[in-house]
N, C-alpha and C. Protein backbone atom coordinates (compact mmCIF):
# COMPACT_ATOMS: atom_id res chain seq x y z
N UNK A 1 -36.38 -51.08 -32.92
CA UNK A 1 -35.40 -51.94 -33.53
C UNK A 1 -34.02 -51.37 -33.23
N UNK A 2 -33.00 -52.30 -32.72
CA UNK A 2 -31.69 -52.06 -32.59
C UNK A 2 -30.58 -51.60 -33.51
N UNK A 3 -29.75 -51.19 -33.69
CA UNK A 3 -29.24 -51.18 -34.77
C UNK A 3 -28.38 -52.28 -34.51
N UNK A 4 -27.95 -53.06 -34.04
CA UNK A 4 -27.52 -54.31 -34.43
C UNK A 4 -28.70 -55.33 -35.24
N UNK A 5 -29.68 -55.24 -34.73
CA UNK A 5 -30.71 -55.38 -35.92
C UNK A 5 -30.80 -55.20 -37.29
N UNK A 6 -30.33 -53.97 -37.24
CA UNK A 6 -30.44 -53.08 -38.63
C UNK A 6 -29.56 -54.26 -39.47
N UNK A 7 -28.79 -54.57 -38.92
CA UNK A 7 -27.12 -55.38 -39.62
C UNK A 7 -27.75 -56.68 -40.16
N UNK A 8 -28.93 -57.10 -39.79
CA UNK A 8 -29.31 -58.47 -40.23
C UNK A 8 -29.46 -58.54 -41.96
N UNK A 9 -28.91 -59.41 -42.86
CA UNK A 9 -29.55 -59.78 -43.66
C UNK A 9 -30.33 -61.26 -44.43
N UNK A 10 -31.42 -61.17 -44.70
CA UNK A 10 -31.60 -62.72 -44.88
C UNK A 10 -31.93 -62.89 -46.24
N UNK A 11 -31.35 -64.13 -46.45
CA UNK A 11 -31.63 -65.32 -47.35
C UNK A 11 -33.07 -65.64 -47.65
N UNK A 12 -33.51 -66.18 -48.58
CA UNK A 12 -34.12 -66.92 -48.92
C UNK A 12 -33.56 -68.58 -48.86
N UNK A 13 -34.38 -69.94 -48.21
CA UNK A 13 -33.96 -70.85 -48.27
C UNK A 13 -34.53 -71.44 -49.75
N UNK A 14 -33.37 -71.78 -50.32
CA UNK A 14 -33.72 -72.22 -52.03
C UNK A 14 -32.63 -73.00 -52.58
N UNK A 15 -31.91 -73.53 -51.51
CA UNK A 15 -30.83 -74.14 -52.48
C UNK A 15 -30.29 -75.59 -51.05
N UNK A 16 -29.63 -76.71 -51.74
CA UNK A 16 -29.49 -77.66 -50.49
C UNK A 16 -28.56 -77.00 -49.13
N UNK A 17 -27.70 -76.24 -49.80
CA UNK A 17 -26.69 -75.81 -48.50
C UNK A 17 -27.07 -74.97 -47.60
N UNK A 18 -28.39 -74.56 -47.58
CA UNK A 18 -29.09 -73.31 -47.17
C UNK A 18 -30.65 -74.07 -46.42
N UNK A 19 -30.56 -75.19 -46.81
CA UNK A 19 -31.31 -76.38 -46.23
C UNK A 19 -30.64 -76.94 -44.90
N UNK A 20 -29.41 -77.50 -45.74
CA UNK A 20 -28.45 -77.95 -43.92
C UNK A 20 -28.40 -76.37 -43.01
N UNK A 21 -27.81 -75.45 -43.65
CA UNK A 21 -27.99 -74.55 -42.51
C UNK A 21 -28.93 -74.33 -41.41
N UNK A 22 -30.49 -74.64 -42.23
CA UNK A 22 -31.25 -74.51 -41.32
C UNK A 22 -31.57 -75.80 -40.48
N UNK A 23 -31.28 -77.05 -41.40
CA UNK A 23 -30.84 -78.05 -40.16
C UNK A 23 -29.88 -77.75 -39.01
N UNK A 24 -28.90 -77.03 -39.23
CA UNK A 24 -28.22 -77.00 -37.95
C UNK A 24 -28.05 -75.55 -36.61
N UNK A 25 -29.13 -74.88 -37.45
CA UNK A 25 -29.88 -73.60 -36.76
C UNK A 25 -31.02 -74.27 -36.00
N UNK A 26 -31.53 -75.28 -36.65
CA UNK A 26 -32.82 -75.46 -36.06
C UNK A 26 -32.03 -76.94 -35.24
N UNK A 27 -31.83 -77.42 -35.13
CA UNK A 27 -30.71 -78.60 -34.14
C UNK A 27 -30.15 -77.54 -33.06
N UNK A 28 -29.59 -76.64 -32.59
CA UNK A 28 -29.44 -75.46 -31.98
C UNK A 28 -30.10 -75.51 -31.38
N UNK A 29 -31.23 -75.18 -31.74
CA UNK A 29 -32.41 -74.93 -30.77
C UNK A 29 -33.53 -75.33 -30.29
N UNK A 30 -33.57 -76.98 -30.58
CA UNK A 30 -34.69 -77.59 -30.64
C UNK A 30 -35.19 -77.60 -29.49
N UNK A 31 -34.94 -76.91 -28.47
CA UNK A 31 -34.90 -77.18 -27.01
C UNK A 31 -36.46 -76.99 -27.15
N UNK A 32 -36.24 -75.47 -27.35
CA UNK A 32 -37.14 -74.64 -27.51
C UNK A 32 -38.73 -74.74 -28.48
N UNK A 33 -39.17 -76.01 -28.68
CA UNK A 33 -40.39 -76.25 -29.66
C UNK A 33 -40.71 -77.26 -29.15
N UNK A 34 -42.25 -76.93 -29.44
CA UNK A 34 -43.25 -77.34 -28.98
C UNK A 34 -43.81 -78.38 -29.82
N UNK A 35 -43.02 -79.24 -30.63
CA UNK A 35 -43.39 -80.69 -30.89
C UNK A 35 -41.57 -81.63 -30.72
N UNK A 36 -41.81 -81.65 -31.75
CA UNK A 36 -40.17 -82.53 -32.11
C UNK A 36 -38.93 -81.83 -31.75
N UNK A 37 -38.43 -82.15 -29.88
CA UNK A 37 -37.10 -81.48 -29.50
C UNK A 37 -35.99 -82.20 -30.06
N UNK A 38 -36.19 -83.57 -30.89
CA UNK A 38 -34.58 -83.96 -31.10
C UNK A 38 -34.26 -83.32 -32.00
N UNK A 39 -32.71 -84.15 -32.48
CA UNK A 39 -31.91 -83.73 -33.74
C UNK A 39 -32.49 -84.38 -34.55
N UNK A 40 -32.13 -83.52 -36.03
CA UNK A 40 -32.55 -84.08 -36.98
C UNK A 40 -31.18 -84.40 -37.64
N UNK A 41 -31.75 -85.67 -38.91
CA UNK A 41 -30.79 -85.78 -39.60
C UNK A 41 -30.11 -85.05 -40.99
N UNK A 42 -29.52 -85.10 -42.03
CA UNK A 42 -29.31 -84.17 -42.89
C UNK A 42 -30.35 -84.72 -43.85
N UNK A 43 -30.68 -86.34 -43.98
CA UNK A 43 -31.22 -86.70 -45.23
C UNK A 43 -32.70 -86.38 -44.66
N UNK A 44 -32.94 -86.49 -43.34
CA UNK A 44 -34.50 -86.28 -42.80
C UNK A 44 -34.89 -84.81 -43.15
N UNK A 45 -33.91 -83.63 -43.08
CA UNK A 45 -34.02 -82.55 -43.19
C UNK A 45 -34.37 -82.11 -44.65
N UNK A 46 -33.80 -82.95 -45.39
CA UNK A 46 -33.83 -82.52 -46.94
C UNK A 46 -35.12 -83.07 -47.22
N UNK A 47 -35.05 -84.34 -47.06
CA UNK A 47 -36.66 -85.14 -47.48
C UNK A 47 -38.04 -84.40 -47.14
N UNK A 48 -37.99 -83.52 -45.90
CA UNK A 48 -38.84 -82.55 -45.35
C UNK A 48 -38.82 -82.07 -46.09
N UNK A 49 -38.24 -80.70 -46.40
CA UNK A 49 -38.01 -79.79 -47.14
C UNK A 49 -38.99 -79.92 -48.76
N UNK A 50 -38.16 -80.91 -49.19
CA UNK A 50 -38.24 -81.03 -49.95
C UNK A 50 -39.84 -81.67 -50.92
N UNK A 51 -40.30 -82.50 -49.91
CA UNK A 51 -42.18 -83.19 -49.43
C UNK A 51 -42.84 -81.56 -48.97
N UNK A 52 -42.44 -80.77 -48.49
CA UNK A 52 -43.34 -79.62 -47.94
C UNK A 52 -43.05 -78.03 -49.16
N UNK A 53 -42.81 -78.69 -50.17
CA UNK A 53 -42.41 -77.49 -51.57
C UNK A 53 -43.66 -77.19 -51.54
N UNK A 54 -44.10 -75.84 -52.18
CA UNK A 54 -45.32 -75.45 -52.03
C UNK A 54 -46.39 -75.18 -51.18
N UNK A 55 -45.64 -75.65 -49.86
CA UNK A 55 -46.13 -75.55 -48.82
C UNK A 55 -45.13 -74.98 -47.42
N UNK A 56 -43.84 -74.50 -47.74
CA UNK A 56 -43.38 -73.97 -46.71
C UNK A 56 -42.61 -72.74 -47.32
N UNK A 57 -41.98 -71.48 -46.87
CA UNK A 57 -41.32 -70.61 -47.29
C UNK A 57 -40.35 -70.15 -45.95
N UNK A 58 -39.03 -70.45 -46.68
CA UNK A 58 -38.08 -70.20 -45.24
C UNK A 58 -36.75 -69.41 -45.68
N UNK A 59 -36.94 -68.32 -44.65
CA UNK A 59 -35.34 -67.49 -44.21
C UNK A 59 -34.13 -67.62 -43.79
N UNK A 60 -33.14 -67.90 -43.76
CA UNK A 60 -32.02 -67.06 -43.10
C UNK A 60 -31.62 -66.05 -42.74
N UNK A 61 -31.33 -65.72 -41.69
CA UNK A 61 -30.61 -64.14 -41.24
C UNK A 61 -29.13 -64.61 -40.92
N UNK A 62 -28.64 -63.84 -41.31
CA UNK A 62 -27.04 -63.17 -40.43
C UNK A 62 -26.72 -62.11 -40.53
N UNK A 63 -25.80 -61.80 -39.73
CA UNK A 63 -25.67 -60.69 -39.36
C UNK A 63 -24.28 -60.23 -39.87
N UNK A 64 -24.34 -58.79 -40.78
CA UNK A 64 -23.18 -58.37 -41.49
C UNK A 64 -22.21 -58.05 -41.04
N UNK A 65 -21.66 -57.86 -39.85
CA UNK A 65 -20.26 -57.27 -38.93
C UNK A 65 -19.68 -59.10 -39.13
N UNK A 66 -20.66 -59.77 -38.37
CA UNK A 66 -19.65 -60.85 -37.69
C UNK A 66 -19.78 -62.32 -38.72
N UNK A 67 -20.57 -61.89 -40.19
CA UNK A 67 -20.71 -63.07 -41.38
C UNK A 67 -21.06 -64.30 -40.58
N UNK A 68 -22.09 -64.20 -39.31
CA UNK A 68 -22.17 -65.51 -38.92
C UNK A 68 -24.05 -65.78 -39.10
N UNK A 69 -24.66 -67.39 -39.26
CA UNK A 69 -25.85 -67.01 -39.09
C UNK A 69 -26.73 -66.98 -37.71
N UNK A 70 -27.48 -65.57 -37.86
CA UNK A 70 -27.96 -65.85 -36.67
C UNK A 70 -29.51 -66.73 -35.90
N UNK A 71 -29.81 -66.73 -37.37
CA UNK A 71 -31.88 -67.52 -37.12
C UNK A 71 -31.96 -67.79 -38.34
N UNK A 72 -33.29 -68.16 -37.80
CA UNK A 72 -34.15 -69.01 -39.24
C UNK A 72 -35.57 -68.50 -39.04
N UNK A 73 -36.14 -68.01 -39.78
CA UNK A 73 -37.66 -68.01 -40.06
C UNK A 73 -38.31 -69.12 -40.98
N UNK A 74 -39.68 -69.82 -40.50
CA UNK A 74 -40.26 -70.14 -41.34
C UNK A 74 -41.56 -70.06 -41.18
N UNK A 75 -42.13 -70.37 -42.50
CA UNK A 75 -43.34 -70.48 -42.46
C UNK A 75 -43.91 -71.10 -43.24
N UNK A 76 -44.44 -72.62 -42.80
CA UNK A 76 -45.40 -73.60 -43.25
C UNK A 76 -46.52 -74.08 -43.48
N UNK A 77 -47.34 -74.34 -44.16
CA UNK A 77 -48.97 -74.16 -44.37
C UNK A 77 -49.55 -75.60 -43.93
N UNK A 78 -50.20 -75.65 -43.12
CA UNK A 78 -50.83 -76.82 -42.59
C UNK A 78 -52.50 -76.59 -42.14
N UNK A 79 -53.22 -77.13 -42.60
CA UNK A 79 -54.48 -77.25 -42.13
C UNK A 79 -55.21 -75.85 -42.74
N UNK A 80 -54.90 -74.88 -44.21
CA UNK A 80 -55.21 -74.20 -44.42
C UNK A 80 -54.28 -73.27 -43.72
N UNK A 81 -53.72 -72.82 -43.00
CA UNK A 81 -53.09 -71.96 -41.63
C UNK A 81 -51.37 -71.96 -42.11
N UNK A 82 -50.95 -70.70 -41.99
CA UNK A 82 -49.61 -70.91 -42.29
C UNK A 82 -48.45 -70.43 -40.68
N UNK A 83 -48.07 -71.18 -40.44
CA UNK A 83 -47.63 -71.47 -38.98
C UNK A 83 -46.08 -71.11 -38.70
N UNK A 84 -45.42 -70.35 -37.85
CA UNK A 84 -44.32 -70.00 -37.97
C UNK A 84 -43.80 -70.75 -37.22
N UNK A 85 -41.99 -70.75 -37.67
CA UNK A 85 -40.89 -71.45 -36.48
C UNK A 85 -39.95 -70.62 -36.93
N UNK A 86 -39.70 -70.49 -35.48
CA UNK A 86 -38.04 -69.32 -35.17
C UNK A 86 -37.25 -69.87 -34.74
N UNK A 87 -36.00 -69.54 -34.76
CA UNK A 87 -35.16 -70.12 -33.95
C UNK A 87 -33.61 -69.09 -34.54
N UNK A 88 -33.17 -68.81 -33.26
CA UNK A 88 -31.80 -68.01 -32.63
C UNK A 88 -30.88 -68.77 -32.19
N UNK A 89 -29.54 -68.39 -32.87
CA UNK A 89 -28.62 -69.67 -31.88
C UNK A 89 -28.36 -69.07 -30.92
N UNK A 90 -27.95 -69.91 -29.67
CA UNK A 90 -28.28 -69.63 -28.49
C UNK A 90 -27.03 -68.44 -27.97
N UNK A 91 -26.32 -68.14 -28.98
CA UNK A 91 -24.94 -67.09 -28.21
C UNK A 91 -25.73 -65.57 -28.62
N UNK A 92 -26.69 -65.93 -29.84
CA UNK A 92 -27.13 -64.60 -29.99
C UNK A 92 -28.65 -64.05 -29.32
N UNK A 93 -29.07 -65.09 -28.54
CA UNK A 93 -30.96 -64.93 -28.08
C UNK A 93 -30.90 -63.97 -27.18
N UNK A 94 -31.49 -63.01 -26.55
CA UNK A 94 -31.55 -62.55 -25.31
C UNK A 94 -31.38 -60.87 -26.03
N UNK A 95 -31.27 -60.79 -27.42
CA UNK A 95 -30.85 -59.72 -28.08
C UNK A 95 -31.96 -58.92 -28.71
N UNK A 96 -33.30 -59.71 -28.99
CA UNK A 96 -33.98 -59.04 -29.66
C UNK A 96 -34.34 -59.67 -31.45
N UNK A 97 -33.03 -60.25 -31.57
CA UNK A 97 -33.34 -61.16 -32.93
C UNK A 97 -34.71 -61.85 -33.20
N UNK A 98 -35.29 -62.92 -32.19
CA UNK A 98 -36.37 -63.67 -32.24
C UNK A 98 -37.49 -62.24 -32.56
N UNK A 99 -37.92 -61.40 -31.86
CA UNK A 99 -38.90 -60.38 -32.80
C UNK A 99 -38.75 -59.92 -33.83
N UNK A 100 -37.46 -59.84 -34.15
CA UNK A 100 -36.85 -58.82 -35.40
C UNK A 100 -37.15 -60.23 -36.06
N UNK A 101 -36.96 -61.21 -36.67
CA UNK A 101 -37.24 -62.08 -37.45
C UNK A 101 -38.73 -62.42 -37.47
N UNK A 102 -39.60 -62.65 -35.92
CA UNK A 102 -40.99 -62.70 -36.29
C UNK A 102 -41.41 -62.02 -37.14
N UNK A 103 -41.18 -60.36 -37.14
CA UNK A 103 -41.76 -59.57 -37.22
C UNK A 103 -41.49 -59.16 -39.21
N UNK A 104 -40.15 -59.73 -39.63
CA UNK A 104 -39.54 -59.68 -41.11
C UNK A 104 -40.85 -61.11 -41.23
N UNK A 105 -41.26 -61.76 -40.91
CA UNK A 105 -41.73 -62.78 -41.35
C UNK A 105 -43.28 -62.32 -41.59
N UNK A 106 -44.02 -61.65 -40.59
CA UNK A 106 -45.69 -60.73 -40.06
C UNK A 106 -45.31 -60.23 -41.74
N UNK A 107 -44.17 -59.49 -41.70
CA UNK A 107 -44.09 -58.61 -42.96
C UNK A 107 -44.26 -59.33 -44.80
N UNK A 108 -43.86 -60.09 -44.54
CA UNK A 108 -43.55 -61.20 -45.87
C UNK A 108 -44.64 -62.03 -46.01
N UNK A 109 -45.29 -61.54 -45.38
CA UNK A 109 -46.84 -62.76 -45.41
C UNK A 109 -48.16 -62.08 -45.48
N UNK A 110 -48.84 -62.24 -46.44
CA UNK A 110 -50.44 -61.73 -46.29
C UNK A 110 -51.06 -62.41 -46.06
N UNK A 111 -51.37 -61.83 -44.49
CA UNK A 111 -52.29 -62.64 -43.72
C UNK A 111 -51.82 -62.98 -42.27
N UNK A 112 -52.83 -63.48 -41.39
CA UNK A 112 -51.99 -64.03 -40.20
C UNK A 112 -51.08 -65.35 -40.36
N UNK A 113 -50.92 -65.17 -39.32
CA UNK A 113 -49.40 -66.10 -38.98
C UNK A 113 -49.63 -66.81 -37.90
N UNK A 114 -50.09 -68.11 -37.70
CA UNK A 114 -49.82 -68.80 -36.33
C UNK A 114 -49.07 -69.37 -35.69
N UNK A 115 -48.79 -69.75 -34.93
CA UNK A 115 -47.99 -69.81 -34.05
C UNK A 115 -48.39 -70.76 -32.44
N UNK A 116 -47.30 -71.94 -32.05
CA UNK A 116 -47.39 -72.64 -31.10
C UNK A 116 -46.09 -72.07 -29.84
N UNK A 117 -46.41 -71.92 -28.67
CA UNK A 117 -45.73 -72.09 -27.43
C UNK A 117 -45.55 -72.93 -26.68
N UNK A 118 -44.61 -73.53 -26.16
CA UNK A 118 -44.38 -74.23 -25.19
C UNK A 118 -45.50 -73.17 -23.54
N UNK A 119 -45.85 -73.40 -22.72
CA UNK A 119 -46.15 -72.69 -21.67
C UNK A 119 -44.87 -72.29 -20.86
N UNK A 120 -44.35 -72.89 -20.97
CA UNK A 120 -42.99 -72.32 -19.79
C UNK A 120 -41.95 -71.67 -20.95
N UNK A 121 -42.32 -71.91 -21.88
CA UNK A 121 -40.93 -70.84 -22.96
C UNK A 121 -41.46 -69.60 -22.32
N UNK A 122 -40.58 -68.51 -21.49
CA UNK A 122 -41.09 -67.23 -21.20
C UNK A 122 -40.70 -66.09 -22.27
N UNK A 123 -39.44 -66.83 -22.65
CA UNK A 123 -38.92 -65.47 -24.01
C UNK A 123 -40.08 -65.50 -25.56
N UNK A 124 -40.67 -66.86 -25.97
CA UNK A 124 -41.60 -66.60 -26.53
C UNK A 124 -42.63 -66.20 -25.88
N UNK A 125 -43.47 -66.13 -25.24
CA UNK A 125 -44.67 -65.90 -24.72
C UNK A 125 -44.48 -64.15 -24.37
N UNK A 126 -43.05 -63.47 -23.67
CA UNK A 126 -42.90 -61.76 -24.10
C UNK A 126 -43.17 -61.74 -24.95
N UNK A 127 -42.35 -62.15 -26.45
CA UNK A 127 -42.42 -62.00 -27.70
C UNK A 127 -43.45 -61.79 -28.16
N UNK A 128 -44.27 -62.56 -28.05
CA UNK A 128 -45.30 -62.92 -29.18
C UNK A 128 -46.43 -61.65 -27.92
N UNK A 129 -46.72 -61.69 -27.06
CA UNK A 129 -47.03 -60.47 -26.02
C UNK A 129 -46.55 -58.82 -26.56
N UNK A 130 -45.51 -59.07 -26.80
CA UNK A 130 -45.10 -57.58 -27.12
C UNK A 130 -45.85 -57.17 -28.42
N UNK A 131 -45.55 -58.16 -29.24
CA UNK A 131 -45.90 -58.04 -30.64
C UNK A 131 -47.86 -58.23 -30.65
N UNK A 132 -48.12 -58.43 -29.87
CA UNK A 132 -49.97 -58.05 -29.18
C UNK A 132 -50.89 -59.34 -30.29
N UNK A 133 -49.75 -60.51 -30.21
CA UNK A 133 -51.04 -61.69 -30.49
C UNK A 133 -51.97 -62.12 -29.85
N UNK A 134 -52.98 -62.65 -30.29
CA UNK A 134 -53.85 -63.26 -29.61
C UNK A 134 -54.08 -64.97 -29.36
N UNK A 135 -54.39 -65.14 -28.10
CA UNK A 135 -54.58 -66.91 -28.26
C UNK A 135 -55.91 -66.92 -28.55
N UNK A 136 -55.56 -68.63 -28.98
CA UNK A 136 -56.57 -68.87 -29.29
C UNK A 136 -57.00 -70.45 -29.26
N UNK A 137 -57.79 -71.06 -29.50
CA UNK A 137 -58.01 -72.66 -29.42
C UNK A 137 -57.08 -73.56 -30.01
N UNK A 138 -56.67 -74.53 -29.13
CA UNK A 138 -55.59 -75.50 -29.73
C UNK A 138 -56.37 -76.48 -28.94
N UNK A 139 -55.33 -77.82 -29.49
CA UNK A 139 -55.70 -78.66 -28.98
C UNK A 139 -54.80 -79.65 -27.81
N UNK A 140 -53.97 -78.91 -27.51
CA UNK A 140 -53.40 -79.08 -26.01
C UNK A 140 -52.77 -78.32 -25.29
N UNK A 141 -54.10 -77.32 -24.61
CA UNK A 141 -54.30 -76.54 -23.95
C UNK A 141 -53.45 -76.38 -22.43
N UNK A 142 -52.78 -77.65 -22.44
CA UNK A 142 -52.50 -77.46 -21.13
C UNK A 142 -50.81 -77.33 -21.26
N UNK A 143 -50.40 -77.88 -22.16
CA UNK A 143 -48.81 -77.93 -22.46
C UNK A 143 -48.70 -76.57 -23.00
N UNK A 144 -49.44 -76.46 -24.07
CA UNK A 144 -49.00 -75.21 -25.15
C UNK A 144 -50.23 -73.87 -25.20
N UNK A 145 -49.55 -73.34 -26.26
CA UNK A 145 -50.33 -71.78 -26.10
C UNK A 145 -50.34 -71.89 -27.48
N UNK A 146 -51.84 -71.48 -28.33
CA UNK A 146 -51.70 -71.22 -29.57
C UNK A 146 -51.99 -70.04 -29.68
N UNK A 147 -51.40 -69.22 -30.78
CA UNK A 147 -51.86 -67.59 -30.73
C UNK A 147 -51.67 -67.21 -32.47
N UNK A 148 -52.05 -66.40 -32.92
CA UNK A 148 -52.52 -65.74 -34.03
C UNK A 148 -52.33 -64.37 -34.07
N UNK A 149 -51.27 -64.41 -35.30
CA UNK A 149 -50.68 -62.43 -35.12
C UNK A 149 -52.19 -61.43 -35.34
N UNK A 150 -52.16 -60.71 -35.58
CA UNK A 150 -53.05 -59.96 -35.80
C UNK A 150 -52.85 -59.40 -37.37
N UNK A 151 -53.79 -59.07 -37.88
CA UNK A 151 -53.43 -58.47 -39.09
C UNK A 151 -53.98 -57.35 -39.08
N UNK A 152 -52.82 -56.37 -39.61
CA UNK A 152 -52.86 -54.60 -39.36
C UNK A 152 -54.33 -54.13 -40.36
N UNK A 153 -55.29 -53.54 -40.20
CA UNK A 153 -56.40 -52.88 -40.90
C UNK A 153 -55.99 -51.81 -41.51
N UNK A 154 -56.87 -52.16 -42.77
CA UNK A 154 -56.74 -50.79 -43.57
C UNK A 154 -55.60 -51.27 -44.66
């Protein structure tokens, strides 16, 4: 871990203004996911949010030198399975943030963590590589990569 790393602190998402944020963290970067690349709206964002209570738990990071935000963690429960989404705005990616947030997220969760790839995203597919997930069965095998953190023994 970097020590510009070290500088991150995150939020809990729990309040509406901390909702749009992550609407417009996650609008940022929709490039990058492996279902729904458009924009979202503010009332679509809230109505989500807000329909998936009890069923999603989500972060903010920023970073303390420059008070700006830099990602979003989440993690949503679907199909029994609680499934992550990251996302870095794009002036800060290439830094190391996207693990440092997976990895605050591996931490905040008992249990595994799944997770979808695009096949050609190469910065997720290091990522989630470095961090020694495993794939595993999805159901469109040919676009995407599904993988499953590991959970530490003992």
């Amino acid at each position: 871990m970097s020590s510009e790393q070290l500088l991150l602190i995150d939020t809990q998402i729990n309040a509406r203004f901390k909702v749009e944020v992550l609407r417009n963290l996650r609008n940022m970067t929709s490039y990058g996911f492996s279902s729904f690349n458009g924009q979202i709206a503010q009332q679509q964002q809230q109505e989500w949010w807000e329909r998936m209570q009890g069923h999603i738990k989500g972060w903010l990071y920023w970073h303390i030198n420059d008070l700006d935000w830099i990602g979003f963690g989440v993690l949503r429960e679907a199909d029994g399975r609680w499934w992550n989404s990251i996302g870095v705005q794009p002036k800060y990616q290439g830094h190391g943030y996207g693990s440092y947030i997976t990895h605050d997220l591996i931490s905040k969760h008992d249990g595994p963590i799944y997770s979808v790839v695009v096949r050609g995203n190469r910065a997720a597919m290091a990522m989630h590589n470095a961090a020694d997930w495993e794939e595993i069965e999805g159901v469109d095998p040919v676009r995407l990569i599904y993988l499953r953190s590991r959970v530490p023994e003992g």
